[in-house]
PDB file of N, CA and C in Angstrom:
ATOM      1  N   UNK A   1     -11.587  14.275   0.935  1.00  0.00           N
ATOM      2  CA  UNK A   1     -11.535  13.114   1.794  1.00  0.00           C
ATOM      3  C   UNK A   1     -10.863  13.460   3.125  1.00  0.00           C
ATOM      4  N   UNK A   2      -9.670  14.103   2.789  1.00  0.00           N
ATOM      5  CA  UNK A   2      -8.887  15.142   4.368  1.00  0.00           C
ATOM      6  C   UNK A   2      -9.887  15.550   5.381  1.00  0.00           C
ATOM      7  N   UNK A   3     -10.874  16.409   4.475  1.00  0.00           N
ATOM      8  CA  UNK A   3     -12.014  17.202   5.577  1.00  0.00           C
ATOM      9  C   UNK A   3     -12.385  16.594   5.928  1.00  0.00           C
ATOM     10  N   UNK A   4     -13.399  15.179   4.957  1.00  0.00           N
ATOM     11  CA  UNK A   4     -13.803  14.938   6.145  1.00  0.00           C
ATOM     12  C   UNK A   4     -13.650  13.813   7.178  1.00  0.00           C
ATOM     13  N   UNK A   5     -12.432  13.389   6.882  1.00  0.00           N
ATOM     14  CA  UNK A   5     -11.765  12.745   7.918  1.00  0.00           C
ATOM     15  C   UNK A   5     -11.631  13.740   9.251  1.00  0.00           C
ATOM     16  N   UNK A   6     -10.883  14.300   8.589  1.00  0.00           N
ATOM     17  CA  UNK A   6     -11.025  15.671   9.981  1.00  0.00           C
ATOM     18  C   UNK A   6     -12.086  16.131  10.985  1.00  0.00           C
ATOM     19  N   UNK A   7     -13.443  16.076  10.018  1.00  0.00           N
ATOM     20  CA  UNK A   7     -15.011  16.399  10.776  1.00  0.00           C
ATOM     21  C   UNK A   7     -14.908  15.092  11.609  1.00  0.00           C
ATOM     22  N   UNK A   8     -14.972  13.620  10.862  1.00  0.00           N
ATOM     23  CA  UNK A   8     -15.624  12.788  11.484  1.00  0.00           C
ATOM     24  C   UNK A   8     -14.709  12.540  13.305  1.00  0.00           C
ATOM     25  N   UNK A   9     -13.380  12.811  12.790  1.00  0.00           N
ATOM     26  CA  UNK A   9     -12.234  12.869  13.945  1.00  0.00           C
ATOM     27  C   UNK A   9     -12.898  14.187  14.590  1.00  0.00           C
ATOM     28  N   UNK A  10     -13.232  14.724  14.441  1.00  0.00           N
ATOM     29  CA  UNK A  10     -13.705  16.166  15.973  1.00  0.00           C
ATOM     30  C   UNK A  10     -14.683  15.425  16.518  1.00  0.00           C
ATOM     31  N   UNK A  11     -15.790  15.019  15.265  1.00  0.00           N
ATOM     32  CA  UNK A  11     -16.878  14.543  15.846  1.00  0.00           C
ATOM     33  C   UNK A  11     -16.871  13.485  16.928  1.00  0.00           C
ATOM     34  N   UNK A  12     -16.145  12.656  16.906  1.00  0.00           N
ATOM     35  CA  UNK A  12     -15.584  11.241  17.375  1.00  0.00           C
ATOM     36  C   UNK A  12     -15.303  11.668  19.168  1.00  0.00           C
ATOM     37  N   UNK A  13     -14.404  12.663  18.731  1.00  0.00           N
ATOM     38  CA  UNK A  13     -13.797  13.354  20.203  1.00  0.00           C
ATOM     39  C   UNK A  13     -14.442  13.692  20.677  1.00  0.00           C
ATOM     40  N   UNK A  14     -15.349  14.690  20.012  1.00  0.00           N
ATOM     41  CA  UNK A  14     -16.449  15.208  20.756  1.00  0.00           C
ATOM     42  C   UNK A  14     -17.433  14.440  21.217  1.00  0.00           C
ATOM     43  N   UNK A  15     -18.106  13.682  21.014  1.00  0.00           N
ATOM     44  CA  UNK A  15     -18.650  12.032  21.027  1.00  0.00           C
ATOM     45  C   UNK A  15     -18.695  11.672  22.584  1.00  0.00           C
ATOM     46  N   UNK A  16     -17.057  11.285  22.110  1.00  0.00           N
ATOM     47  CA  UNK A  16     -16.312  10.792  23.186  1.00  0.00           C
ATOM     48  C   UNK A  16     -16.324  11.634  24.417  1.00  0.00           C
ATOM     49  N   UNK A  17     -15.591  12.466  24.573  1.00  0.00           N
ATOM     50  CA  UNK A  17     -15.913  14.124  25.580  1.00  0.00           C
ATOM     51  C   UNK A  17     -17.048  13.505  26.413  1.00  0.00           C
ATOM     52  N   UNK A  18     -18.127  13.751  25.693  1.00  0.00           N
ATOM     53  CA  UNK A  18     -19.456  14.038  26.285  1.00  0.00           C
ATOM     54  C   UNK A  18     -19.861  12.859  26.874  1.00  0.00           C
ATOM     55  N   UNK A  19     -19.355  11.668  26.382  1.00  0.00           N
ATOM     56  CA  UNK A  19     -20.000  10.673  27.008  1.00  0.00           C
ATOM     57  C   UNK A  19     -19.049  10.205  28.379  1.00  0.00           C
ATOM     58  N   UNK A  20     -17.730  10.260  28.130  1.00  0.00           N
ATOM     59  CA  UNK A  20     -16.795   9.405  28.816  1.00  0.00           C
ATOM     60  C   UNK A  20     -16.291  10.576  30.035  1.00  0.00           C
ATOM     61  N   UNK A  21     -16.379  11.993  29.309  1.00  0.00           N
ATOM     62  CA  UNK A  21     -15.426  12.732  29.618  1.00  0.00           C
ATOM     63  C   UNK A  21     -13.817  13.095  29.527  1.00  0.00           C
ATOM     64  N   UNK A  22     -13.108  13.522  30.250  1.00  0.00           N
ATOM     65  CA  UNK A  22     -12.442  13.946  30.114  1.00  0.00           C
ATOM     66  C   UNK A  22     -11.022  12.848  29.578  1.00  0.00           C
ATOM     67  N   UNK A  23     -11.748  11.418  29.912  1.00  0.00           N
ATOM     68  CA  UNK A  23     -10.648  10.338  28.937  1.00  0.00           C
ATOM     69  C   UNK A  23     -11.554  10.373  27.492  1.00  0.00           C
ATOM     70  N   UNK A  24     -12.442  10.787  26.958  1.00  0.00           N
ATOM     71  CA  UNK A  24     -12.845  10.688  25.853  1.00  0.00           C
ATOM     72  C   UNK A  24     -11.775  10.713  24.337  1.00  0.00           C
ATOM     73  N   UNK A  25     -10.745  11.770  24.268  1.00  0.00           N
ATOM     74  CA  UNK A  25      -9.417  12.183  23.606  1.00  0.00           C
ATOM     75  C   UNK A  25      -8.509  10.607  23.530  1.00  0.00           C
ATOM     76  N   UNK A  26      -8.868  10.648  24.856  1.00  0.00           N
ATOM     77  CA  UNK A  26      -7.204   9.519  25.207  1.00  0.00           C
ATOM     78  C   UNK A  26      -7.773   8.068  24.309  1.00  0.00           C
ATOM     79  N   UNK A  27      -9.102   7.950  24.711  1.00  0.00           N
ATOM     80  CA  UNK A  27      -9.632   6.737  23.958  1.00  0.00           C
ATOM     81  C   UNK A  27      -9.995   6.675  22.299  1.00  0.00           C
ATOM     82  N   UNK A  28      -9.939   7.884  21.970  1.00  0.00           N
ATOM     83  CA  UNK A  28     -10.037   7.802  20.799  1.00  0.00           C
ATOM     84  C   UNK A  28      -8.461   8.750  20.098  1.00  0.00           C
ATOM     85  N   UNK A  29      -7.639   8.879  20.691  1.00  0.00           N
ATOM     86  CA  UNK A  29      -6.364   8.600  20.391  1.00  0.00           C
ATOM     87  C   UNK A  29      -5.882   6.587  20.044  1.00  0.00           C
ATOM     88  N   UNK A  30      -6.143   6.252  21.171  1.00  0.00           N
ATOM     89  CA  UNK A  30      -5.772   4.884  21.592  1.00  0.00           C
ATOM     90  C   UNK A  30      -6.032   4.154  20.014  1.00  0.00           C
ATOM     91  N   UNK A  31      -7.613   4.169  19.746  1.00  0.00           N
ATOM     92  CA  UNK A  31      -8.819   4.107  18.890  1.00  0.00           C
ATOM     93  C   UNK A  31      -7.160   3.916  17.731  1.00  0.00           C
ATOM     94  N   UNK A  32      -7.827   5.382  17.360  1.00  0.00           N
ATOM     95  CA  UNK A  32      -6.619   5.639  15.826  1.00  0.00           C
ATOM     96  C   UNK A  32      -5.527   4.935  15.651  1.00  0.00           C
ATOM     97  N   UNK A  33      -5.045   4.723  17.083  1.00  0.00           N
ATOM     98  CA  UNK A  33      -3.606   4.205  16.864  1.00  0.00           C
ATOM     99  C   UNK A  33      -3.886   2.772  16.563  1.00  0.00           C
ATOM    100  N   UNK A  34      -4.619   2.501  16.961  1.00  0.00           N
ATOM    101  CA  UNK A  34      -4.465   0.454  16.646  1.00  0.00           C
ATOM    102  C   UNK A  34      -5.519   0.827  15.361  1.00  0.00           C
ATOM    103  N   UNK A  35      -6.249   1.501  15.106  1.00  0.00           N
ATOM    104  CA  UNK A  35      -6.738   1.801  12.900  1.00  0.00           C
ATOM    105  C   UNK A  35      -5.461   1.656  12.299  1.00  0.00           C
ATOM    106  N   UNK A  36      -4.243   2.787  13.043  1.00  0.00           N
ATOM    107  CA  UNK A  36      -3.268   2.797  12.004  1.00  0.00           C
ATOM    108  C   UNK A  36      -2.163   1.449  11.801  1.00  0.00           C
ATOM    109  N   UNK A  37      -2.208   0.713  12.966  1.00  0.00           N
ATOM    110  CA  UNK A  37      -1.347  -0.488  13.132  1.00  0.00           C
ATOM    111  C   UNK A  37      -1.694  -1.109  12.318  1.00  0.00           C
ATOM    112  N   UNK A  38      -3.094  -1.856  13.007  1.00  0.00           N
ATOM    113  CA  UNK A  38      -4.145  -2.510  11.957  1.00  0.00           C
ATOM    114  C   UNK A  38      -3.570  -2.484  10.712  1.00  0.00           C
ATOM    115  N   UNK A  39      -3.768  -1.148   9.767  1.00  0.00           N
ATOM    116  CA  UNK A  39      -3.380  -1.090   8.322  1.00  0.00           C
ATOM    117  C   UNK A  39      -2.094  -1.082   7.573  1.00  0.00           C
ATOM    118  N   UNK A  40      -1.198  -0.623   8.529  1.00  0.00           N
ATOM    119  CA  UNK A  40       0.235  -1.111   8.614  1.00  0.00           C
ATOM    120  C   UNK A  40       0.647  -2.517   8.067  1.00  0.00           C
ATOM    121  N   UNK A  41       0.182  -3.160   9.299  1.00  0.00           N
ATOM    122  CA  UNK A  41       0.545  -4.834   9.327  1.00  0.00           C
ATOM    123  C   UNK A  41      -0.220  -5.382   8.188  1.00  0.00           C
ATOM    124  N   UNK A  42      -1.880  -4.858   7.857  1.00  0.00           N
ATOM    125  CA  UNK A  42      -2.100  -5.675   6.805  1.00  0.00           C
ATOM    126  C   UNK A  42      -1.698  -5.561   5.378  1.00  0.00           C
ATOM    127  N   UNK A  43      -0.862  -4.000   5.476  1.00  0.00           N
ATOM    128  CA  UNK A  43      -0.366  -3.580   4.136  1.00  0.00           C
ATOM    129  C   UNK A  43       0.813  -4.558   4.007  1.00  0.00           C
ATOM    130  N   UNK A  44       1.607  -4.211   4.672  1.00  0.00           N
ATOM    131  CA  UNK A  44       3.138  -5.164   4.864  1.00  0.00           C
ATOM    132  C   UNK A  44       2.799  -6.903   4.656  1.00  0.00           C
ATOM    133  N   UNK A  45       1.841  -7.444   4.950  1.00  0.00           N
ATOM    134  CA  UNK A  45       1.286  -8.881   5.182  1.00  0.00           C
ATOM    135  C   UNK A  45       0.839  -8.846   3.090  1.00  0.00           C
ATOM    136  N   UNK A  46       0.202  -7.617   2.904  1.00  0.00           N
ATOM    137  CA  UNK A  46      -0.279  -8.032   1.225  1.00  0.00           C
ATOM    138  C   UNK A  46       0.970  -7.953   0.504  1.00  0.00           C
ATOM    139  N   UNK A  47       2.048  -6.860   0.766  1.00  0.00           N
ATOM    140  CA  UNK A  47       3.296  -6.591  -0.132  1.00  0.00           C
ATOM    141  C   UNK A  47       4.137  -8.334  -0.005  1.00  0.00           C
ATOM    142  N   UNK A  48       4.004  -8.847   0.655  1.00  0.00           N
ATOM    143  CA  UNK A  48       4.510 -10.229   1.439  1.00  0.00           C
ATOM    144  C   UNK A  48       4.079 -11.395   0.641  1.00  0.00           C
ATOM    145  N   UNK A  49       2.367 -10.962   0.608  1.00  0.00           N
ATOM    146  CA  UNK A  49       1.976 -12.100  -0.358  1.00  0.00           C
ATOM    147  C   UNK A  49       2.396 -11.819  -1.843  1.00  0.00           C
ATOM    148  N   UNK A  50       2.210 -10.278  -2.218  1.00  0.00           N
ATOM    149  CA  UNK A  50       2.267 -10.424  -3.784  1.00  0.00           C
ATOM    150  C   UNK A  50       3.536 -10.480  -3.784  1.00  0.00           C
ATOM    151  N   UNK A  51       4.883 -10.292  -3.199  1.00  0.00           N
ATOM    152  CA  UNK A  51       6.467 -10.597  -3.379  1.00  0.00           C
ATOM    153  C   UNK A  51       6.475 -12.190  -3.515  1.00  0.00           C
ATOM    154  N   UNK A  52       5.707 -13.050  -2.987  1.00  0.00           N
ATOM    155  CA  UNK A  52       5.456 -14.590  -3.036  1.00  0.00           C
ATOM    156  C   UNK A  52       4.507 -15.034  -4.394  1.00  0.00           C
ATOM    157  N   UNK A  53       3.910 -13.987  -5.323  1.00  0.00           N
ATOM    158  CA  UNK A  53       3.170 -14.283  -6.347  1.00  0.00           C
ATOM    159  C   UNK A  53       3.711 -14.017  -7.376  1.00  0.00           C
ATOM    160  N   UNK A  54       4.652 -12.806  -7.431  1.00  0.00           N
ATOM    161  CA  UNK A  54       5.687 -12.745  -8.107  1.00  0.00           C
ATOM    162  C   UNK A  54       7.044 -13.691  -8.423  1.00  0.00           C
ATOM    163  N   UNK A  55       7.366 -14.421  -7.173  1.00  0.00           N
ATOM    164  CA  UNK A  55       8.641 -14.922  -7.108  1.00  0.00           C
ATOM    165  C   UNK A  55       7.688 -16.183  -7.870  1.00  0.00           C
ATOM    166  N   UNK A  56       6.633 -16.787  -7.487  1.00  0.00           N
ATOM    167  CA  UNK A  56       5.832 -18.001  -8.460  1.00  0.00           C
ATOM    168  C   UNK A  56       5.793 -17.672  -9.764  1.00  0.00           C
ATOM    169  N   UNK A  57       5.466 -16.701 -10.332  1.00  0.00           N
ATOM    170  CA  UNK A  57       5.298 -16.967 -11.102  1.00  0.00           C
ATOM    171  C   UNK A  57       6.513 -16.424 -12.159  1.00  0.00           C
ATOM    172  N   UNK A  58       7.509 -16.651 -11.736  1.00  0.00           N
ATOM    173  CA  UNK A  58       9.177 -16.247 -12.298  1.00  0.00           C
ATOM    174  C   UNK A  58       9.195 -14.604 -12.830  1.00  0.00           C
ATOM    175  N   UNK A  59       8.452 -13.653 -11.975  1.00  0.00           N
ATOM    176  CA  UNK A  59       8.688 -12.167 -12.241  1.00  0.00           C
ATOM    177  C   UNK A  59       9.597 -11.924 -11.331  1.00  0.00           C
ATOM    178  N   UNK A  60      10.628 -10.896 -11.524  1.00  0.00           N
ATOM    179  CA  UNK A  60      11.167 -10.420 -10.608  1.00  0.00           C
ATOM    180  C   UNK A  60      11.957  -8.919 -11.327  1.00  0.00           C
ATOM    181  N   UNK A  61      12.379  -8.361 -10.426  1.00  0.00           N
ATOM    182  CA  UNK A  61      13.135  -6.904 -10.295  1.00  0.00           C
ATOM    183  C   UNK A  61      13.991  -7.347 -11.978  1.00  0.00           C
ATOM    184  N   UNK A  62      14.726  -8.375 -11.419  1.00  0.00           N
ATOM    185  CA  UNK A  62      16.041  -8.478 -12.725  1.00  0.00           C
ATOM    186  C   UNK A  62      15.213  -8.099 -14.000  1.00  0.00           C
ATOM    187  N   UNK A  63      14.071  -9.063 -14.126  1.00  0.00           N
ATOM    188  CA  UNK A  63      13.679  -9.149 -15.595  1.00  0.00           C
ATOM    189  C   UNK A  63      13.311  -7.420 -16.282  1.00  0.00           C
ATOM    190  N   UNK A  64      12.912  -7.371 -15.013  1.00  0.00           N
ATOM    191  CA  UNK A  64      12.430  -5.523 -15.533  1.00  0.00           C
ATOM    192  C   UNK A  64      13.850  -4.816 -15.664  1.00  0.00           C
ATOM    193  N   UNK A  65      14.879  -5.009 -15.418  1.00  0.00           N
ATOM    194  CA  UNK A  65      16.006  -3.867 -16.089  1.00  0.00           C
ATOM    195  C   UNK A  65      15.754  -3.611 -17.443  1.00  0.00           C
ATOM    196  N   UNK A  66      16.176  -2.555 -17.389  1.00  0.00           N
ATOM    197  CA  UNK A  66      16.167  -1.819 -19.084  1.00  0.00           C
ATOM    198  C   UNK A  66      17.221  -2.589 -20.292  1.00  0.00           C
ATOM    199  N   UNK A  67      16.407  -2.575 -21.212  1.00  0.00           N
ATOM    200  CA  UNK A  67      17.316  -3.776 -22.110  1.00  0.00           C
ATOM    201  C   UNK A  67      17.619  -2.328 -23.053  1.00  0.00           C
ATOM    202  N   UNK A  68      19.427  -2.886 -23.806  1.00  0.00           N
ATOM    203  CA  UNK A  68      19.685  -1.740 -24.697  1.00  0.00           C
ATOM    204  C   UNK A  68      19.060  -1.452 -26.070  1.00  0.00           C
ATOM    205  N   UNK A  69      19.368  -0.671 -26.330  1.00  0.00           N
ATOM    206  CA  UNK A  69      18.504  -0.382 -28.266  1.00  0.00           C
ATOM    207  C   UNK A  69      18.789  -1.401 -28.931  1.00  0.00           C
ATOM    208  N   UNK A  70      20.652  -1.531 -28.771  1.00  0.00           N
ATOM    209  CA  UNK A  70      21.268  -2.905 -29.865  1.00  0.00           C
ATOM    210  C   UNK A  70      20.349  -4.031 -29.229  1.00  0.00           C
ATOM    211  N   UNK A  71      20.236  -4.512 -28.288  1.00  0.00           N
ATOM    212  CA  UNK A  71      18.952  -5.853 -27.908  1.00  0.00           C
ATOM    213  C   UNK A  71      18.094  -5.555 -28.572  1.00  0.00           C
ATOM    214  N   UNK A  72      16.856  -4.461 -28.403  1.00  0.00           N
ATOM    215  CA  UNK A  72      15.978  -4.279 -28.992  1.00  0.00           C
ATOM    216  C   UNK A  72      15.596  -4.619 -30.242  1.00  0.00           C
ATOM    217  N   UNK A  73      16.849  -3.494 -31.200  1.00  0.00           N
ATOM    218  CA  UNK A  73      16.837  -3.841 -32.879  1.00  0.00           C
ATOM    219  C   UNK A  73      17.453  -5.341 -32.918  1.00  0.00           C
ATOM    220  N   UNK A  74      18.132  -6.116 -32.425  1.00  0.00           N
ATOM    221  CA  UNK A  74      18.783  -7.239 -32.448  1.00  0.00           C
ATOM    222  C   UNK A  74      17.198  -8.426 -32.974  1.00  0.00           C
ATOM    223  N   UNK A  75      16.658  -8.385 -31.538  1.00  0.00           N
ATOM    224  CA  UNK A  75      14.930  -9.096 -31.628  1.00  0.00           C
ATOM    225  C   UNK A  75      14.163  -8.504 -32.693  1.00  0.00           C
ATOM    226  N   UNK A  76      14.464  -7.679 -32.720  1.00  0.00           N
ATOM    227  CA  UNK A  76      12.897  -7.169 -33.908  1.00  0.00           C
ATOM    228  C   UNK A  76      13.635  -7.571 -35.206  1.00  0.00           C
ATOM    229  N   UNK A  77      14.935  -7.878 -35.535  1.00  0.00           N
ATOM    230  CA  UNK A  77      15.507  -7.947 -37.012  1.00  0.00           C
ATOM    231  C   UNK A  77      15.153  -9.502 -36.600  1.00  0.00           C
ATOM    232  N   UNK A  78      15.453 -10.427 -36.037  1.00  0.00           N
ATOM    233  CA  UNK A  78      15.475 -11.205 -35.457  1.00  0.00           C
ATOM    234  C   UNK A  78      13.748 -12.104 -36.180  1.00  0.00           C
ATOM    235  N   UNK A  79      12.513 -11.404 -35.181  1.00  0.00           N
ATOM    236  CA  UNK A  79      11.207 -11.650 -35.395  1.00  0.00           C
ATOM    237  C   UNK A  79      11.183 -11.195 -36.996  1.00  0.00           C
ATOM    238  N   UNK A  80      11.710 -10.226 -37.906  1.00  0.00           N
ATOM    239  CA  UNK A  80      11.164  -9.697 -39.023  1.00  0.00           C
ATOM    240  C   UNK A  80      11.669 -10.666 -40.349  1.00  0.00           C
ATOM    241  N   UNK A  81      12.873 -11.715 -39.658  1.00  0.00           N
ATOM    242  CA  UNK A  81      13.262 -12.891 -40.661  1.00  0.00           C
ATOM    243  C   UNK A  81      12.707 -13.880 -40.191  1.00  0.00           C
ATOM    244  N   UNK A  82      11.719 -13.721 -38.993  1.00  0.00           N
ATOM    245  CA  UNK A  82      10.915 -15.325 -39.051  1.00  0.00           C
ATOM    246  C   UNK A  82      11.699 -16.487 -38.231  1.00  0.00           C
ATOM    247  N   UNK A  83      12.351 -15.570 -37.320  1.00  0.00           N
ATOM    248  CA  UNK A  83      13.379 -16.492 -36.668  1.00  0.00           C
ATOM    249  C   UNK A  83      12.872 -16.925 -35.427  1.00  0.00           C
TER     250      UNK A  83
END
């Protein structure tokens, strides 16, 4: 996928070069940079929503800490008398 990101980026420049000239680079610098913003902001905007789908639906960091063995065997003796 590297390569051929890489080809399609020469190709692009080169593209560019030939048609625009010698700003051809600069514009497809420019180009990339607002691709990479672009995906930035919309990554940060999804982590945003699912931190808001989580907090709905009562998941969070706390619940995931590691519970000890004695908890563990505590619940399972617990479930195995039907409690």
């Amino acid at each position: 996928m590297i390569i051929w990101g890489t080809v399609i980026a020469l190709l692009g420049i080169s593209l560019l070069t030939a048609v625009i000239g010698p700003y051809g680079p600069l514009v497809f610098i420019a180009v990339m940079f607002g691709i990479v913003l672009d995906t930035h902001l919309r990554t940060k905007e999804i982590q945003t929503d699912l931190q808001a789908i989580k907090e709905k639906l009562g998941l969070s960091q706390e619940e995931a800490a590691p519970v000890s063995d004695e908890e563990i065997e505590a619940e399972l003796e617990r479930e195995a008398r039907g409690e």
